[in-house]
Protein backbone atom coordinates (compact mmCIF):
# COMPACT_ATOMS: atom_id res chain seq x y z
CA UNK A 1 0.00 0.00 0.00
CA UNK A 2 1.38 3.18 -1.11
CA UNK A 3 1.97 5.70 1.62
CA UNK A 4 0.71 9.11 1.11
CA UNK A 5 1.40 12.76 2.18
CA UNK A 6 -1.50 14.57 4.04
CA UNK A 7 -3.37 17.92 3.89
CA UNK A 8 -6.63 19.13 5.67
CA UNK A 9 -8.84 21.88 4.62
CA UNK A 10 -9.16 24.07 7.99
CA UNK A 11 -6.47 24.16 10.50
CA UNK A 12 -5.57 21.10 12.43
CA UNK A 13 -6.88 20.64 16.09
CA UNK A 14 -3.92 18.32 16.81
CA UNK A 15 -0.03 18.23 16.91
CA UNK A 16 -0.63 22.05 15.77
CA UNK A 17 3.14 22.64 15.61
CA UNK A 18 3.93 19.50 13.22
CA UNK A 19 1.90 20.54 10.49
CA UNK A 20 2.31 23.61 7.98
CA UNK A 21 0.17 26.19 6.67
CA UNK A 22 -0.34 27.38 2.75
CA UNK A 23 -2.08 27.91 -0.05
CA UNK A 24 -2.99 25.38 -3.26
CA UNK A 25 -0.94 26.39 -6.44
CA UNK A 26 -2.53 23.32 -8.64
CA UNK A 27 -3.98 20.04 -8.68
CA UNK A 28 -3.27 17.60 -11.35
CA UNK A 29 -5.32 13.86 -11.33
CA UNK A 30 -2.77 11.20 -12.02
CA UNK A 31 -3.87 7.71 -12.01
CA UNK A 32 -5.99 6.94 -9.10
CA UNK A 33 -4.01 9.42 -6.84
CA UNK A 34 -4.19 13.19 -7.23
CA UNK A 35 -0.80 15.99 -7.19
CA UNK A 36 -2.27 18.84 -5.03
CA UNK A 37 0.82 21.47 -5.57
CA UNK A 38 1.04 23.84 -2.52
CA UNK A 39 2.93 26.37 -1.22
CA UNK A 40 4.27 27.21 2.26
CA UNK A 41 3.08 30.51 3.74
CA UNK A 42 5.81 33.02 3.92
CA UNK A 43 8.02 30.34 1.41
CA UNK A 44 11.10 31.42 -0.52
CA UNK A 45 11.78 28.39 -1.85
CA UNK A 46 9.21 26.59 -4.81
CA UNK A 47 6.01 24.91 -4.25
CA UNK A 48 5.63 21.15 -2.49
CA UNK A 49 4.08 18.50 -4.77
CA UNK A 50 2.15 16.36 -2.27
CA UNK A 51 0.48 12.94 -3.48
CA UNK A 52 -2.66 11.97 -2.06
CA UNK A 53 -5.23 9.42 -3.33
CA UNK A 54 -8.71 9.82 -4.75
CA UNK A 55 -10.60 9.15 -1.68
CA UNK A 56 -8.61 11.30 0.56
CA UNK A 57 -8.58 14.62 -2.24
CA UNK A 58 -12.33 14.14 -2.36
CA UNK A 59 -12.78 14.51 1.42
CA UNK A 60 -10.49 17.57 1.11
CA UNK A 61 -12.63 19.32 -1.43
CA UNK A 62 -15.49 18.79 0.85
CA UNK A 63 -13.93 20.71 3.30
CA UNK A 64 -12.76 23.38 1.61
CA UNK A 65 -14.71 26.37 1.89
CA UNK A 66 -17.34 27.05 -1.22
CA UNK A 67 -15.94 30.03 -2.20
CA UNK A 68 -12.14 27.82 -2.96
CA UNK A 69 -14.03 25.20 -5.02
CA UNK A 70 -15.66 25.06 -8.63
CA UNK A 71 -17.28 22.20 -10.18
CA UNK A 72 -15.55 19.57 -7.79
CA UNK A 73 -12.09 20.87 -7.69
CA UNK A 74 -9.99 23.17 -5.24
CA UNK A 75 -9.02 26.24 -7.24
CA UNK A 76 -5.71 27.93 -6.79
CA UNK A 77 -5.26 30.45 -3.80
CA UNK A 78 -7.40 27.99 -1.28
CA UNK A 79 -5.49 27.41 1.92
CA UNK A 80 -4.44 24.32 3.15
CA UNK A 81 -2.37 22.55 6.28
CA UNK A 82 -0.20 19.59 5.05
CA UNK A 83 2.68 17.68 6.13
CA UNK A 84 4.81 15.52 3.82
CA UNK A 85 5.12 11.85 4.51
CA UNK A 86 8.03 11.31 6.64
CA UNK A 87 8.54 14.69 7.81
CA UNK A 88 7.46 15.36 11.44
CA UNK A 89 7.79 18.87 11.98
CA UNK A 90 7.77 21.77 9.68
CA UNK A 91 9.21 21.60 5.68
């Protein structure tokens, strides 16, 4: 079973400190796991590609506020919390 990265919509209630806040930059579908492309608030470096699969990108565009979805999708600019897999702090 492939391990993924994670993301939440709103800000985490838990372990606050290990996960970090941004904004979407794209989302590209690739064979039953999605590419949401993010970028850390306040970042000087590039974006973060994290991998996530179908289920779990569904239940994130659920959560996302109206306004940062269209037709199914997170649009570009909609914040997000996310930690890479194997990272347990902050990227």
């Amino acid at each position: 079973m492939a391990r993924h990265d994670r993301l939440h919509a709103r800000p985490p209630s838990h372990d606050t400190d290990r996960w970090t806040e941004g904004r979407v930059v794209d989302v590209t579908h690739d064979h039953g796991s999605v590419v949401v492309t993010v970028r850390a608030a306040g970042a000087t470096d590039g974006p973060v590609d994290l991998r996530v699969s179908d289920a779990v990108y569904d239940l994130f565009v659920e959560r996302v506020d109206p306004e940062d979805r269209t037709d199914g999708e997170v649009t570009p600019g909609a914040p997000v919390w996310f930690r890479v897999r194997g990272q347990s702090g902050r990227p």
